[in-house]
Protein backbone atom coordinates (compact mmCIF):
# COMPACT_ATOMS: atom_id res chain seq x y z
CA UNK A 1 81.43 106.45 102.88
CA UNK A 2 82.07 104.02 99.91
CA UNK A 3 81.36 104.64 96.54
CA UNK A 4 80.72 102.47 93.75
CA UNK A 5 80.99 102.68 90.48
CA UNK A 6 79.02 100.33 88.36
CA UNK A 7 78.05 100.44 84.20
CA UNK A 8 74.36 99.66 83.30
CA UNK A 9 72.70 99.29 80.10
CA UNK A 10 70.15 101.61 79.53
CA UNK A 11 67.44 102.36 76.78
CA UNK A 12 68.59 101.74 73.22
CA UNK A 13 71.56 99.40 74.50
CA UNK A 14 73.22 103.14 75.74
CA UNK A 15 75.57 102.22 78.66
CA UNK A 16 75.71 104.20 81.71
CA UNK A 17 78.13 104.96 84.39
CA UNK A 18 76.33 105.01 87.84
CA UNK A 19 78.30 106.67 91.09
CA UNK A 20 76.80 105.61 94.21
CA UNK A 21 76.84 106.06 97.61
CA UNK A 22 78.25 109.71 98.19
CA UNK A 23 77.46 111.13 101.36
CA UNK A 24 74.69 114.19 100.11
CA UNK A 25 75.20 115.92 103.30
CA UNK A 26 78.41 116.78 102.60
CA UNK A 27 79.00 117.51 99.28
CA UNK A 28 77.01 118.17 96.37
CA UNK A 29 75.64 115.95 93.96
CA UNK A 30 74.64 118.22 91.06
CA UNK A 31 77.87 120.28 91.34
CA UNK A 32 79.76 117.12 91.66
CA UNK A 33 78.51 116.00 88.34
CA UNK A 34 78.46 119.15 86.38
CA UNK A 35 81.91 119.00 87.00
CA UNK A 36 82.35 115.11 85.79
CA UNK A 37 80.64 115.94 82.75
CA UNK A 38 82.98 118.43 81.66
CA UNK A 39 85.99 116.40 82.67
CA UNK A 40 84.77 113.32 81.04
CA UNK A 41 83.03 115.18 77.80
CA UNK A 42 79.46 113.38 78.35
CA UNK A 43 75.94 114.16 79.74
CA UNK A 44 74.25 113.17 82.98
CA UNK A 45 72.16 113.83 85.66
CA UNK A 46 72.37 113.59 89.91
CA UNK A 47 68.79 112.51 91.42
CA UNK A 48 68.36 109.58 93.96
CA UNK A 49 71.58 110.03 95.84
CA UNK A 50 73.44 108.89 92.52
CA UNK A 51 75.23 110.14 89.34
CA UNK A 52 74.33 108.75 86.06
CA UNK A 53 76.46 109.91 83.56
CA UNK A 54 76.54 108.96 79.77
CA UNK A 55 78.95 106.07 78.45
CA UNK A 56 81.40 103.51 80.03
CA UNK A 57 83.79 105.67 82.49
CA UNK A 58 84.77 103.36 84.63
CA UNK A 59 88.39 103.52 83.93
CA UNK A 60 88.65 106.86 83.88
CA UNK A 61 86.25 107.64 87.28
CA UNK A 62 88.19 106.51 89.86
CA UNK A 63 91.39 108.88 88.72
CA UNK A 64 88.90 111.93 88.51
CA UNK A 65 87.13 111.07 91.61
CA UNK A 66 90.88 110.90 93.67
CA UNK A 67 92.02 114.56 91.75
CA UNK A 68 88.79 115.89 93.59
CA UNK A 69 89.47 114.99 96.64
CA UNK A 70 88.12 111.46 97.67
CA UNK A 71 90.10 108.76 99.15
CA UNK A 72 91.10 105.93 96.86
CA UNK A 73 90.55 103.26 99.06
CA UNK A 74 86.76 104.09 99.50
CA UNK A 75 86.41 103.98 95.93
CA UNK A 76 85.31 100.13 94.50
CA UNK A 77 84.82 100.12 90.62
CA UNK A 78 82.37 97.11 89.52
């Protein structure tokens, strides 16, 4: 699996962090993100086979995302 981290500006020129491209079969999305969202203080949802959470993360993503388990070289932050 890779996953990839992008930023995108939503509604009210709010930037989000999106996570794609976790493998839904084997873990799960919406406990995956409740627990980002507590790590990283912000809100967010899981729907679509990605993560949108609140705010620019994307420094911060890729350390929390290795602590939990996944390998850092499948993780590419855009």
């Amino acid at each position: 699996q890779n996953i990839i981290v992008t930023t995108e500006l939503k509604r009210f020129k709010k930037v989000h962090t999106i996570i794609k491209g976790i493998d839904e079969a084997e873990i799960n999305l919406k406990e995956l993100s409740k627990k980002l969202k507590a790590k990283l203080a912000c809100g967010g949802t899981a729907k679509n086979g990605m993560i949108d959470l609140q705010g620019d993360h994307k420094i911060k993503i890729k350390q929390i995302l290795v602590q939990l388990g996944f390998s850092p070289e499948t993780i590419k932050v855009r």
